[in-house]
PDB file of N, CA and C in Angstrom:
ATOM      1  N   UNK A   1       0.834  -1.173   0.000  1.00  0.00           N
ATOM      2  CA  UNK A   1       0.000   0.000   0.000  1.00  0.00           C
ATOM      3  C   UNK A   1       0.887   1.248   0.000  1.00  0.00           C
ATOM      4  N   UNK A   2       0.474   2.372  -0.678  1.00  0.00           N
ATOM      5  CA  UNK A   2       1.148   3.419  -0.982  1.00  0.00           C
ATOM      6  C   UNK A   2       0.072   4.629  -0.793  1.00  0.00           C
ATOM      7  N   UNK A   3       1.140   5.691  -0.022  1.00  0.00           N
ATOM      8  CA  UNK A   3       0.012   7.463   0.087  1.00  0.00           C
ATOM      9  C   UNK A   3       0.952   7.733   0.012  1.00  0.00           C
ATOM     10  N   UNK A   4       0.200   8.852  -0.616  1.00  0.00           N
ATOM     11  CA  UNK A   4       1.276  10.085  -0.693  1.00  0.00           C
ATOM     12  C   UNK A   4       0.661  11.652  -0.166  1.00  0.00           C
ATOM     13  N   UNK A   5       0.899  12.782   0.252  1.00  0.00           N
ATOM     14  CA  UNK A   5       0.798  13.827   0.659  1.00  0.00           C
ATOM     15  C   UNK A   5       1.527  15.013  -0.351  1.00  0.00           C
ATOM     16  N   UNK A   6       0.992  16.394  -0.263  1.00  0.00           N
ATOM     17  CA  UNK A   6       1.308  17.647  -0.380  1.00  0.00           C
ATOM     18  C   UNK A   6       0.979  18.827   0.128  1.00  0.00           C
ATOM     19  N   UNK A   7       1.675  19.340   0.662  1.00  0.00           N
ATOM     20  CA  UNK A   7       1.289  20.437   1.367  1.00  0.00           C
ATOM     21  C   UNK A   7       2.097  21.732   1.184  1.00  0.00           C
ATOM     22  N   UNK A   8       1.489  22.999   1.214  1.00  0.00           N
ATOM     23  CA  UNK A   8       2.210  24.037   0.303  1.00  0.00           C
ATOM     24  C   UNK A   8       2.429  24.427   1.781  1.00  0.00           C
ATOM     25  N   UNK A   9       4.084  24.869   1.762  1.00  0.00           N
ATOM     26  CA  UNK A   9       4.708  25.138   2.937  1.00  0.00           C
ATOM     27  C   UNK A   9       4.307  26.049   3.475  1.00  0.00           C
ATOM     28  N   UNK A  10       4.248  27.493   2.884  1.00  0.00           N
ATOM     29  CA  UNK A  10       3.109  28.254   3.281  1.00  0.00           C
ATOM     30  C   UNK A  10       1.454  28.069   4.279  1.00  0.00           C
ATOM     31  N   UNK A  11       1.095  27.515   3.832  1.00  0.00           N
ATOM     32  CA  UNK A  11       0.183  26.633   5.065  1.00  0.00           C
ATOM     33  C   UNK A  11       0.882  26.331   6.320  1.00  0.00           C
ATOM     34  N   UNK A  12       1.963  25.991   6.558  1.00  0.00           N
ATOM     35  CA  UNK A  12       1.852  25.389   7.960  1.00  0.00           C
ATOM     36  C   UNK A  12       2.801  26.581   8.408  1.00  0.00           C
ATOM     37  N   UNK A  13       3.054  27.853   7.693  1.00  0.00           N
ATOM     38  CA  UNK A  13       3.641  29.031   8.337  1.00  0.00           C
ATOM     39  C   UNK A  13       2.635  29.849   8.888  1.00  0.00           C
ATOM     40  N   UNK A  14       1.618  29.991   8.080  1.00  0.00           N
ATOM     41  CA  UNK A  14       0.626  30.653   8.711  1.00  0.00           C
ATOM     42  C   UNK A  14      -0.113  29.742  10.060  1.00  0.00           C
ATOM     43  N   UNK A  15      -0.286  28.499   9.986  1.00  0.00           N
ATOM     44  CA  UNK A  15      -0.843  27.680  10.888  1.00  0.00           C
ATOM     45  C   UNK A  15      -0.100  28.074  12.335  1.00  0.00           C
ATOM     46  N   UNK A  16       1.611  27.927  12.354  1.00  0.00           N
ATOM     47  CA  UNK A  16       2.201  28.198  12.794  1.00  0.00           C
ATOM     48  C   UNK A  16       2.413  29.391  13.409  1.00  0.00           C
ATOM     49  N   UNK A  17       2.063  30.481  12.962  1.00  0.00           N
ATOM     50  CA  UNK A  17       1.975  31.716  13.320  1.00  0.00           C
ATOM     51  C   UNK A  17       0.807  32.107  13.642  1.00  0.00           C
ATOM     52  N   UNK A  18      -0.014  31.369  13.725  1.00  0.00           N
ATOM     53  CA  UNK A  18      -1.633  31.981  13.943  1.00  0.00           C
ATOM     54  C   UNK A  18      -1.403  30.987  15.889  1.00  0.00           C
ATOM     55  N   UNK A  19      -0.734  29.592  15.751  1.00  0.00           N
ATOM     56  CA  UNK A  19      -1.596  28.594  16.562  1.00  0.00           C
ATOM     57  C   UNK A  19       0.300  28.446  17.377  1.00  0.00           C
ATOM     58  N   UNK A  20       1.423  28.405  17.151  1.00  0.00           N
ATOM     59  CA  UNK A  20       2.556  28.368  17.531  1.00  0.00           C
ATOM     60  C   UNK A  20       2.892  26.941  18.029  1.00  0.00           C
ATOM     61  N   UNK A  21       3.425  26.429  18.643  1.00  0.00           N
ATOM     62  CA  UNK A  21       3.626  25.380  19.497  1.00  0.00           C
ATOM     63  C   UNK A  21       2.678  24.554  19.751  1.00  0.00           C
ATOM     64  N   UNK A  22       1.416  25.330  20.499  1.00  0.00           N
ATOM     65  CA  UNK A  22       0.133  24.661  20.616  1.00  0.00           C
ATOM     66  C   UNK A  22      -0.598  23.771  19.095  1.00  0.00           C
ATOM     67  N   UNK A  23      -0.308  24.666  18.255  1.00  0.00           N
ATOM     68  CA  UNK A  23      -0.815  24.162  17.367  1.00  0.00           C
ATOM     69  C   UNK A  23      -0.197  23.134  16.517  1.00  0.00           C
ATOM     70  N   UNK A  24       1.248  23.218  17.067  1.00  0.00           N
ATOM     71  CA  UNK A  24       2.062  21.409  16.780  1.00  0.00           C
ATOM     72  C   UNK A  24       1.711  20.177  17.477  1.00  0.00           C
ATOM     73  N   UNK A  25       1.049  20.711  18.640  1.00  0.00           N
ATOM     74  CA  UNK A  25       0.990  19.373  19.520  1.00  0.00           C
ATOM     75  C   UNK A  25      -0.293  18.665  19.441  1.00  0.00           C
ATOM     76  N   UNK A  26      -1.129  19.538  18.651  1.00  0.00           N
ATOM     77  CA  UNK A  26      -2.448  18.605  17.254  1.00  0.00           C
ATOM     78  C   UNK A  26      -2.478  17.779  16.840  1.00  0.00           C
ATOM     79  N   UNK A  27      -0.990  17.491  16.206  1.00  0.00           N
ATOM     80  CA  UNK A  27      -0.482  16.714  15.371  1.00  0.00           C
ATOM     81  C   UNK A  27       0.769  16.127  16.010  1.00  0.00           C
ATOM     82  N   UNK A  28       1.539  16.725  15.874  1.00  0.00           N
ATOM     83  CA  UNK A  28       3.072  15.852  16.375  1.00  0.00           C
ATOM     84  C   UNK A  28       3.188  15.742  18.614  1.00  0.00           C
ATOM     85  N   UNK A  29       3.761  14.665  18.470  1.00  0.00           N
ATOM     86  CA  UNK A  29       4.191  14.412  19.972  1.00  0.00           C
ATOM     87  C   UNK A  29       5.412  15.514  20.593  1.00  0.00           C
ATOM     88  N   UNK A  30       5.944  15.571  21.586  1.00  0.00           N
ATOM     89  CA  UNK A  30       6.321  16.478  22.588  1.00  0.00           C
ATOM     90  C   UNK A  30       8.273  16.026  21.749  1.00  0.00           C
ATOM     91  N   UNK A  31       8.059  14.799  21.446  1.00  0.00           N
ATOM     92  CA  UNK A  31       9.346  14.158  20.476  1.00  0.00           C
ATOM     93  C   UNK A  31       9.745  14.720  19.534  1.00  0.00           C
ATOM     94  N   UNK A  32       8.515  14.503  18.727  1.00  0.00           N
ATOM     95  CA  UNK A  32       8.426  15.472  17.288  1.00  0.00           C
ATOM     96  C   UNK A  32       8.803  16.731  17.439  1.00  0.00           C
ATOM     97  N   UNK A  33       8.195  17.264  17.950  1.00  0.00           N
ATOM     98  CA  UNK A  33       8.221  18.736  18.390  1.00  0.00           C
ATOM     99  C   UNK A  33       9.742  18.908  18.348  1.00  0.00           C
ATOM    100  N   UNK A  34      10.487  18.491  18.751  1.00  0.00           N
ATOM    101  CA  UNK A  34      11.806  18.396  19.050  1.00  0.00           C
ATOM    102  C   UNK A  34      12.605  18.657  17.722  1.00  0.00           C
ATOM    103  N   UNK A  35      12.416  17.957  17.398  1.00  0.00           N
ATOM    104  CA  UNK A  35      13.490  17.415  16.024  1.00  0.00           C
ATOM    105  C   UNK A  35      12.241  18.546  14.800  1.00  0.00           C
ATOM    106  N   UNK A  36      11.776  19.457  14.618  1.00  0.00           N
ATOM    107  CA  UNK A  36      11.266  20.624  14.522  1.00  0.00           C
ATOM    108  C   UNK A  36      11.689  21.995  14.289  1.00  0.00           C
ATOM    109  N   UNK A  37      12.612  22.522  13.139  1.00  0.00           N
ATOM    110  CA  UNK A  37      13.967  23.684  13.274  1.00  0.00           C
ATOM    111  C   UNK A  37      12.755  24.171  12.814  1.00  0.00           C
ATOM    112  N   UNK A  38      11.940  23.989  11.724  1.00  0.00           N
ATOM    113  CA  UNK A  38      11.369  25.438  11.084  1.00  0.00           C
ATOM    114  C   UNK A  38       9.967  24.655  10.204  1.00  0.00           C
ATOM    115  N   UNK A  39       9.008  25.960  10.063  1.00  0.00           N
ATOM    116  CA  UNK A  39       7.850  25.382   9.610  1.00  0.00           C
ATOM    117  C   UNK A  39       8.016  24.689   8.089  1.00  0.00           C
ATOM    118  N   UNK A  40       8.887  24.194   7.496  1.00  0.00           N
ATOM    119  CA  UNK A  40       9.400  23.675   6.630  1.00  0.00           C
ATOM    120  C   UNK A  40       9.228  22.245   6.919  1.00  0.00           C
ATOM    121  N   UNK A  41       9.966  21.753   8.035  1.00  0.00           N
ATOM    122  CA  UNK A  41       9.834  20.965   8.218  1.00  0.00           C
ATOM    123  C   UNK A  41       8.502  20.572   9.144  1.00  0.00           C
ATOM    124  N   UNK A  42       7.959  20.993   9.335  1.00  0.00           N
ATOM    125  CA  UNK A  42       6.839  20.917   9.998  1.00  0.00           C
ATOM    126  C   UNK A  42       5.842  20.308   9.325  1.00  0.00           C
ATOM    127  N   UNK A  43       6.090  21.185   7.681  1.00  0.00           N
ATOM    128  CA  UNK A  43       5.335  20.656   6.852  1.00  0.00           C
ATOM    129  C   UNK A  43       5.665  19.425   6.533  1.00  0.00           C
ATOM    130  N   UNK A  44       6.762  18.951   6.000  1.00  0.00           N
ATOM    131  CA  UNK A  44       6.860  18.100   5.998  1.00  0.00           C
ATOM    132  C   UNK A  44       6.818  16.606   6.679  1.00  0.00           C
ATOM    133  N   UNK A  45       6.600  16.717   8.116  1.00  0.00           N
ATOM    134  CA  UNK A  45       5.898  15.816   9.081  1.00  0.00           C
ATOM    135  C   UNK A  45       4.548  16.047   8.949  1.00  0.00           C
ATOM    136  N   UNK A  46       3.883  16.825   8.450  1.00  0.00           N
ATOM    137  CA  UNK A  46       2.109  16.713   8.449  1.00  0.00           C
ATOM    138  C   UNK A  46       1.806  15.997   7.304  1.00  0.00           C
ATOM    139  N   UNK A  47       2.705  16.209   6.541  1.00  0.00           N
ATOM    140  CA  UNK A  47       2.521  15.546   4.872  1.00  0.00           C
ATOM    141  C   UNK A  47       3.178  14.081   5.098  1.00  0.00           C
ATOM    142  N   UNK A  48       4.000  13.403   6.081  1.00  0.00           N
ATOM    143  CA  UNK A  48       4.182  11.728   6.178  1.00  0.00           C
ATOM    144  C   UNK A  48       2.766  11.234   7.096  1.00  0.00           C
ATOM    145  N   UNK A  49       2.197  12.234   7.726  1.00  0.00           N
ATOM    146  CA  UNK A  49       1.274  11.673   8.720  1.00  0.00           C
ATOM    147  C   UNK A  49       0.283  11.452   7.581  1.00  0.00           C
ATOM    148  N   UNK A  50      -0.385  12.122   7.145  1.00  0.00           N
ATOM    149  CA  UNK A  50      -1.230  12.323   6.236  1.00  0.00           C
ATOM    150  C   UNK A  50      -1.272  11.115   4.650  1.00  0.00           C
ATOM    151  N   UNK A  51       0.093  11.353   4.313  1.00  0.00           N
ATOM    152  CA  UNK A  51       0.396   9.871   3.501  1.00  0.00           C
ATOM    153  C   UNK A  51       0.797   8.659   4.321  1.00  0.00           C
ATOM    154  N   UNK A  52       0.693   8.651   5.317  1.00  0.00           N
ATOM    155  CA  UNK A  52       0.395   7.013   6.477  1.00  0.00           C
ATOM    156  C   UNK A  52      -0.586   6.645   5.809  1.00  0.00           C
ATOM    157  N   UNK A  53      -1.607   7.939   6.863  1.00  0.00           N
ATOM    158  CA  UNK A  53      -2.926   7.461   6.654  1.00  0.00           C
ATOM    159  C   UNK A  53      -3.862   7.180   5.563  1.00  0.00           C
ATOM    160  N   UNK A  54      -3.148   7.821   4.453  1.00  0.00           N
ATOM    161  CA  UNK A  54      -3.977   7.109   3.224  1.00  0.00           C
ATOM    162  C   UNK A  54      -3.632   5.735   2.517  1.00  0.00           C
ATOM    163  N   UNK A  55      -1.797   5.773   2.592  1.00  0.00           N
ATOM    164  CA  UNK A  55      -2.091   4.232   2.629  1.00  0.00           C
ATOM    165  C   UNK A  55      -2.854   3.098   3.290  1.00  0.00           C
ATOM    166  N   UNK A  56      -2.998   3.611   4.551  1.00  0.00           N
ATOM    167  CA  UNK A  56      -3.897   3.041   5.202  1.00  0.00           C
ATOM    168  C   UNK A  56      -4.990   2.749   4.704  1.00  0.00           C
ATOM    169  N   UNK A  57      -5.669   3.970   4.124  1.00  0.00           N
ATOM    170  CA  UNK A  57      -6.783   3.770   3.147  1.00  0.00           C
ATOM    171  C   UNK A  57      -7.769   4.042   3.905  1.00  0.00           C
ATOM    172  N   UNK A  58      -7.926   4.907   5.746  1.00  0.00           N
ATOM    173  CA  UNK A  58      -8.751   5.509   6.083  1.00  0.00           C
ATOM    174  C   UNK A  58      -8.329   6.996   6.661  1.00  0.00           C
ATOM    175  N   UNK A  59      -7.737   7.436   6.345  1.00  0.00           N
ATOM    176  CA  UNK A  59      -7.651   9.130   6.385  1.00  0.00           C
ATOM    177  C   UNK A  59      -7.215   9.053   8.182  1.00  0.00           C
ATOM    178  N   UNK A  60      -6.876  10.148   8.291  1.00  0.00           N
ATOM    179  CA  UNK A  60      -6.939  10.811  10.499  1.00  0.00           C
ATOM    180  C   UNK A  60      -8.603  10.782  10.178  1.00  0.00           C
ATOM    181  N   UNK A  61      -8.613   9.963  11.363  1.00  0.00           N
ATOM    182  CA  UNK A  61      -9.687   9.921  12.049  1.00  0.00           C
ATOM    183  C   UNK A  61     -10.078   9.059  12.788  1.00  0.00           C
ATOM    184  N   UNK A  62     -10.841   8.481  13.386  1.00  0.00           N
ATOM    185  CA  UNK A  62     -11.279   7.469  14.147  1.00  0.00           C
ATOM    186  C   UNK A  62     -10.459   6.035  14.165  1.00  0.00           C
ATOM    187  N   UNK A  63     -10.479   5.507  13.145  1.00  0.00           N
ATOM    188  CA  UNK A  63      -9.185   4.692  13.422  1.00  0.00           C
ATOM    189  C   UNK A  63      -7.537   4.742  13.474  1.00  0.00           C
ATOM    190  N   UNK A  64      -7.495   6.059  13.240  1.00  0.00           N
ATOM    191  CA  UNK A  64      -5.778   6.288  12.857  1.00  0.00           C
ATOM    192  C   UNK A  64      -6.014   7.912  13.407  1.00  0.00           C
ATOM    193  N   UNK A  65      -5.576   8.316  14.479  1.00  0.00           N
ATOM    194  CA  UNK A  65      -5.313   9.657  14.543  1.00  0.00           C
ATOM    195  C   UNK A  65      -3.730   9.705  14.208  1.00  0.00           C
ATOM    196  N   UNK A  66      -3.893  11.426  14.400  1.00  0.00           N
ATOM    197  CA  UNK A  66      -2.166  12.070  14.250  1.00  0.00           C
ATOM    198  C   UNK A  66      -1.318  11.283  15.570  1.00  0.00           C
ATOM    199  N   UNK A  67      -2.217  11.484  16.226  1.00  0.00           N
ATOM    200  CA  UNK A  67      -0.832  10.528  17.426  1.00  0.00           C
ATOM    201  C   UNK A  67      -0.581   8.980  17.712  1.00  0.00           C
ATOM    202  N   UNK A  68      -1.114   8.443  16.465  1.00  0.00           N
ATOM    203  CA  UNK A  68      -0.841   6.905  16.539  1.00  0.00           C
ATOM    204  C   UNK A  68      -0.007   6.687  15.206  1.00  0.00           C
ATOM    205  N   UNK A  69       0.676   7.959  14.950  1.00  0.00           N
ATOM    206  CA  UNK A  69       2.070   7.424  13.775  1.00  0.00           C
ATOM    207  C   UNK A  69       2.901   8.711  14.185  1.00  0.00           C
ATOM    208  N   UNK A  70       3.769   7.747  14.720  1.00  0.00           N
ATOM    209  CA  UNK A  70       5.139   8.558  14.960  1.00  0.00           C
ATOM    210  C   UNK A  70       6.426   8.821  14.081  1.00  0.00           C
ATOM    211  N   UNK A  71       6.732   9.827  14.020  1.00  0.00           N
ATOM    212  CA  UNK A  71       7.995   9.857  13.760  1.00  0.00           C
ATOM    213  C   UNK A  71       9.151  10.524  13.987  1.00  0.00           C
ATOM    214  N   UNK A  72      10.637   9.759  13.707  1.00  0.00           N
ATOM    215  CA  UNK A  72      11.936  10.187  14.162  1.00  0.00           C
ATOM    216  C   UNK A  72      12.926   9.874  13.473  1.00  0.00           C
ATOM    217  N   UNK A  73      13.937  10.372  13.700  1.00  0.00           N
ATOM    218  CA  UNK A  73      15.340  10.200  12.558  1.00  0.00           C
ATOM    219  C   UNK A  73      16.378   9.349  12.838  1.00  0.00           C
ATOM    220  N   UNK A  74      16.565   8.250  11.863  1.00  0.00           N
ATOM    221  CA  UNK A  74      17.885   8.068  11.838  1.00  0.00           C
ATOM    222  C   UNK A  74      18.917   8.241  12.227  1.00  0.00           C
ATOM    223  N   UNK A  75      20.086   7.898  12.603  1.00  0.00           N
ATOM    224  CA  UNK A  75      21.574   8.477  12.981  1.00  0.00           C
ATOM    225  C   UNK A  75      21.801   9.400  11.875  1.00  0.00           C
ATOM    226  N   UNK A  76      21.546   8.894  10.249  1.00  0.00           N
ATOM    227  CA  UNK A  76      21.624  10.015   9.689  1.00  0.00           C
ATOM    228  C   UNK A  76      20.871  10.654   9.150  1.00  0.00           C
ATOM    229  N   UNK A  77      19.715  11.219  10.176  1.00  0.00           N
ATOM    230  CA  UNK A  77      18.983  11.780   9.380  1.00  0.00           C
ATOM    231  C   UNK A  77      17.526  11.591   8.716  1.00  0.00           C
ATOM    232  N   UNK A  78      17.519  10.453   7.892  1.00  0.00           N
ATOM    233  CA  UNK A  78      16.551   9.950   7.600  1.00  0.00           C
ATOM    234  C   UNK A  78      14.878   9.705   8.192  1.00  0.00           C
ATOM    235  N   UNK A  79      14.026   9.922   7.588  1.00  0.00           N
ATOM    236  CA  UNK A  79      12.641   9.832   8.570  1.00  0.00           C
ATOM    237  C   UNK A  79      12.202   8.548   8.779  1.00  0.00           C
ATOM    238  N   UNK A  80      11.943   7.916  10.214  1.00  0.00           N
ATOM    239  CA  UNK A  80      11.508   6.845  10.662  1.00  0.00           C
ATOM    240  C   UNK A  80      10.219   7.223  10.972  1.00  0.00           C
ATOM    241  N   UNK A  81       9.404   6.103  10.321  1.00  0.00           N
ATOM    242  CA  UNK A  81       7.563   6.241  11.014  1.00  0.00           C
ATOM    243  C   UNK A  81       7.525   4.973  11.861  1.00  0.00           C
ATOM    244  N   UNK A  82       6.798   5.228  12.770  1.00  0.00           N
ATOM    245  CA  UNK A  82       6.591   4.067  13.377  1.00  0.00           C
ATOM    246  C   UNK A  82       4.582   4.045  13.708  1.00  0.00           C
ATOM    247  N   UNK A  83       3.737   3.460  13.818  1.00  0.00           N
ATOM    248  CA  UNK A  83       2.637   3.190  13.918  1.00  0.00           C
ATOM    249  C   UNK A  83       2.528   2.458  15.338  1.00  0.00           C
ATOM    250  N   UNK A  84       1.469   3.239  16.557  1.00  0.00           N
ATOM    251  CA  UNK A  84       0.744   2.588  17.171  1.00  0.00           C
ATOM    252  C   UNK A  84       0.484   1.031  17.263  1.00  0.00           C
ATOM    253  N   UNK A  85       1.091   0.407  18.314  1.00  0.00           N
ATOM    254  CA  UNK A  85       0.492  -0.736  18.526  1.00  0.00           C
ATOM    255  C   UNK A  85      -1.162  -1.286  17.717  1.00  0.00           C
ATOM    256  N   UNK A  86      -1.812  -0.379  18.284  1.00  0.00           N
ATOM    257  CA  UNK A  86      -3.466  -0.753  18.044  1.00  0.00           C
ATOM    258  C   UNK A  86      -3.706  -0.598  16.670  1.00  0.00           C
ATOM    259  N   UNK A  87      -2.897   0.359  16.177  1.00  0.00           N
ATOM    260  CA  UNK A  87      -3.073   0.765  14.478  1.00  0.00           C
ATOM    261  C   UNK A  87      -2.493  -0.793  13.766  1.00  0.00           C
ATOM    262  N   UNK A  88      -1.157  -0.760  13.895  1.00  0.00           N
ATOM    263  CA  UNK A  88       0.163  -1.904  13.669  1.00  0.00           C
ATOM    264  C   UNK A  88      -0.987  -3.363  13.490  1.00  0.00           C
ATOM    265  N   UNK A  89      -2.020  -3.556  14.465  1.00  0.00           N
ATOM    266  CA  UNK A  89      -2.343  -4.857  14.728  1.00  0.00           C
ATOM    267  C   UNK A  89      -3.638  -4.572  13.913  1.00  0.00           C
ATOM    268  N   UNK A  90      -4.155  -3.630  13.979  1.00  0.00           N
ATOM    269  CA  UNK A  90      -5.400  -3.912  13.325  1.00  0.00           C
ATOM    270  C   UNK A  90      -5.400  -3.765  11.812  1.00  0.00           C
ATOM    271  N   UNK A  91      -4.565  -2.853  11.805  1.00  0.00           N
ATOM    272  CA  UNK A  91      -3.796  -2.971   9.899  1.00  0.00           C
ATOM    273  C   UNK A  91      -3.104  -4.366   9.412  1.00  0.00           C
ATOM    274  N   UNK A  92      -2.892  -5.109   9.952  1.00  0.00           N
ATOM    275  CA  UNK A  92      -1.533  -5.756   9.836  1.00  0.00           C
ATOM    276  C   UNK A  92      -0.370  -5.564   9.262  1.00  0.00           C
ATOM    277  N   UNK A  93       0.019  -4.534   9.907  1.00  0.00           N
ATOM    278  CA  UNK A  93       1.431  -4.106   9.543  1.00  0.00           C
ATOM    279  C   UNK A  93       2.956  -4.706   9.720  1.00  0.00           C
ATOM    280  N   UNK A  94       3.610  -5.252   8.501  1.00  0.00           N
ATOM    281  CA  UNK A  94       4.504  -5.941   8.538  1.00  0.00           C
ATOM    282  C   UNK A  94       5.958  -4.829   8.666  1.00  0.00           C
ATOM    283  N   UNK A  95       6.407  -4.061   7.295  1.00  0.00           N
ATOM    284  CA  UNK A  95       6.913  -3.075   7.421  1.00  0.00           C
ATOM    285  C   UNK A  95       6.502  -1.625   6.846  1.00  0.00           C
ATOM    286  N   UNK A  96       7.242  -0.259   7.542  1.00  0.00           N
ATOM    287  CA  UNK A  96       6.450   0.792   6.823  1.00  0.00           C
ATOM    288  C   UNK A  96       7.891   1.596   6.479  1.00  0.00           C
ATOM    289  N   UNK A  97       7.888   2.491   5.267  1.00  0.00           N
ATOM    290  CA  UNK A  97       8.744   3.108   4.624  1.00  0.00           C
ATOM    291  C   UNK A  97       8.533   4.760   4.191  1.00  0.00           C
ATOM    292  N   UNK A  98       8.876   5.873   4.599  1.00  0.00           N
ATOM    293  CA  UNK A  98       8.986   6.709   4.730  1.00  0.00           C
ATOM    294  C   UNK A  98       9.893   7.845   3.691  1.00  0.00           C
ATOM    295  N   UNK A  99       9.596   8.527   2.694  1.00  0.00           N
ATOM    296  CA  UNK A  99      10.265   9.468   2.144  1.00  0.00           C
ATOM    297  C   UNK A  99       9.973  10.981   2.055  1.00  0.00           C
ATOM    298  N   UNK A 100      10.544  12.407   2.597  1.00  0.00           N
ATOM    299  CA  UNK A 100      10.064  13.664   2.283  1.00  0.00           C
ATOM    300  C   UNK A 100      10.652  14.012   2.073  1.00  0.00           C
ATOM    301  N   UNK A 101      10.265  15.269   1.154  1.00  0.00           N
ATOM    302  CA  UNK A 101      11.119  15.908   0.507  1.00  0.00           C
ATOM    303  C   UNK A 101      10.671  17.489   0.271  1.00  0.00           C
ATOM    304  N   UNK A 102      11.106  18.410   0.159  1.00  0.00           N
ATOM    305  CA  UNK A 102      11.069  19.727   0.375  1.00  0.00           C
ATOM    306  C   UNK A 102      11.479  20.478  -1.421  1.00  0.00           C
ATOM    307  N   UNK A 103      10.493  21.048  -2.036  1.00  0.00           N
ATOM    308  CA  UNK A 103      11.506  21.471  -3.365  1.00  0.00           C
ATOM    309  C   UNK A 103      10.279  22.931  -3.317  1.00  0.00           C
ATOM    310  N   UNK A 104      10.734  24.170  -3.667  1.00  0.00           N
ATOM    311  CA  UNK A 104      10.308  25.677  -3.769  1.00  0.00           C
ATOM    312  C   UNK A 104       8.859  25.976  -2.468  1.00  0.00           C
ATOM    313  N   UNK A 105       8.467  25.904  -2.759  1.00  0.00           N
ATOM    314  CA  UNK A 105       6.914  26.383  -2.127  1.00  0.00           C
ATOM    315  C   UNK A 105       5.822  24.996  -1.222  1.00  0.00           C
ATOM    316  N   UNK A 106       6.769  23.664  -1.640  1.00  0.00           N
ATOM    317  CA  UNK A 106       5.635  22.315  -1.377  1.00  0.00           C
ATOM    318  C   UNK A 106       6.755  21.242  -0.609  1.00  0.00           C
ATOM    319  N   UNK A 107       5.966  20.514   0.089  1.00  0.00           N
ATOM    320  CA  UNK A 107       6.973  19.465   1.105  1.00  0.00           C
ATOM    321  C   UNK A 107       6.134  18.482   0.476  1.00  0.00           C
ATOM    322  N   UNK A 108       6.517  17.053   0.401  1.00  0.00           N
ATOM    323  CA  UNK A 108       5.570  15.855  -0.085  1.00  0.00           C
ATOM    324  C   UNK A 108       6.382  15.161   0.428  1.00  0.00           C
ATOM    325  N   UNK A 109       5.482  13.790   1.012  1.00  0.00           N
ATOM    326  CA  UNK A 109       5.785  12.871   1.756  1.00  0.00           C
ATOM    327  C   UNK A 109       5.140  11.626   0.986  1.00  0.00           C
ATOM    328  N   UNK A 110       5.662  10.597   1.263  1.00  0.00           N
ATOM    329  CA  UNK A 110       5.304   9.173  -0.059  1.00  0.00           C
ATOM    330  C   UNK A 110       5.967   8.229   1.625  1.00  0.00           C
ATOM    331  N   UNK A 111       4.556   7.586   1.825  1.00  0.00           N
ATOM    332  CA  UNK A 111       4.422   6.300   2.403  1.00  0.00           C
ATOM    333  C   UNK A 111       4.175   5.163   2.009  1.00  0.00           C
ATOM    334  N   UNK A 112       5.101   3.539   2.110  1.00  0.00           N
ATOM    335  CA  UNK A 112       4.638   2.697   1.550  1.00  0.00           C
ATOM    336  C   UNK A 112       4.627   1.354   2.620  1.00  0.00           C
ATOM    337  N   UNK A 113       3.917   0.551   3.183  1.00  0.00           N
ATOM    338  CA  UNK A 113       4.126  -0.483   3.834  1.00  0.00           C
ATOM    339  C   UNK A 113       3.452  -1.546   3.726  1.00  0.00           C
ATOM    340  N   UNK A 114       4.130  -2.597   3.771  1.00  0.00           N
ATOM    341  CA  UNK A 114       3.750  -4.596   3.688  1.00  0.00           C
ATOM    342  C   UNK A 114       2.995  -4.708   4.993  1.00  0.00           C
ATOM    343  N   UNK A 115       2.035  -5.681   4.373  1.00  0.00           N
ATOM    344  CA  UNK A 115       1.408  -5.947   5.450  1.00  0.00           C
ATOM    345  C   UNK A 115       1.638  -7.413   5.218  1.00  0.00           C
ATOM    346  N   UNK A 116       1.522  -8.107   7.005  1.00  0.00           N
ATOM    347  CA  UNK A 116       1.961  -9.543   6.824  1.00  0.00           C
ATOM    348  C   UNK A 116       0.967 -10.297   6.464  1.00  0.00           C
ATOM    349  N   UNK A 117       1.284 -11.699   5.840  1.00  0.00           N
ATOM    350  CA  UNK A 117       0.538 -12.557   4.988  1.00  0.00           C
ATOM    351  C   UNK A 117      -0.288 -12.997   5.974  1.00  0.00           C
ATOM    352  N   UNK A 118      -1.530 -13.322   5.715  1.00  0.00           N
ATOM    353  CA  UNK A 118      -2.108 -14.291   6.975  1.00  0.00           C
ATOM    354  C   UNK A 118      -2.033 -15.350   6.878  1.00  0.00           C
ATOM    355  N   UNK A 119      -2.310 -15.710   7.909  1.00  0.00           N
ATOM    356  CA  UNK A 119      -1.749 -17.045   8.031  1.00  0.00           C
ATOM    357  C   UNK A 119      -2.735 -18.705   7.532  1.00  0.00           C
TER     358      UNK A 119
END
């Protein structure tokens, strides 16, 4: 399964400037928040959450909120997602794969993950 996201960086400057901090912790954990230099990247963590959840194939909401897919970096760098226990099991999630990328005015994020065979 594959999502993908876009979000015009602009959006999450104004979001950012209207809602500040508070309005990160909507979406990203107290973690996230962390690893967080600039609304650039900001965007670009709303746009992997967002392409989770459509691979998922049910959007944020009731079964998948923003705080049941995490993410964090690599030693170098790289974006790690990780999914909620309750999400993980009820999806059957085998592995999940993570790419963003930042080019003029737009951040896009491309999620893809195996789910295990049943048995």
């Amino acid at each position: 399964m594959i999502g993908i996201d876009l979000i015009k960086i602009d959006r999450m400057k104004r979001f950012l400037d209207r809602f500040g901090t508070q309005g990160l912790k909507k979406f990203l954990t107290s973690e996230e928040i962390e690893l967080i230099k600039n609304h650039r990247n900001a965007a670009g963590f709303w746009a992997a959450k967002e392409a989770c959840s459509k691979a998922l194939g049910c959007g944020i909401g009731k079964e998948c909120g923003f705080h049941d897919i995490h993410l964090s970096k690599s030693p170098k760098g790289a974006p790690i997602i990780t999914l909620s226990q309750h999400v993980k099991l009820a999806f059957n999630i085998a592995n999940i794969s993570v790419s963003i990328t930042h080019d003029g005015e737009y951040a896009i994020a491309v999620v893809a993950f195996q789910q295990d065979l049943p048995l």
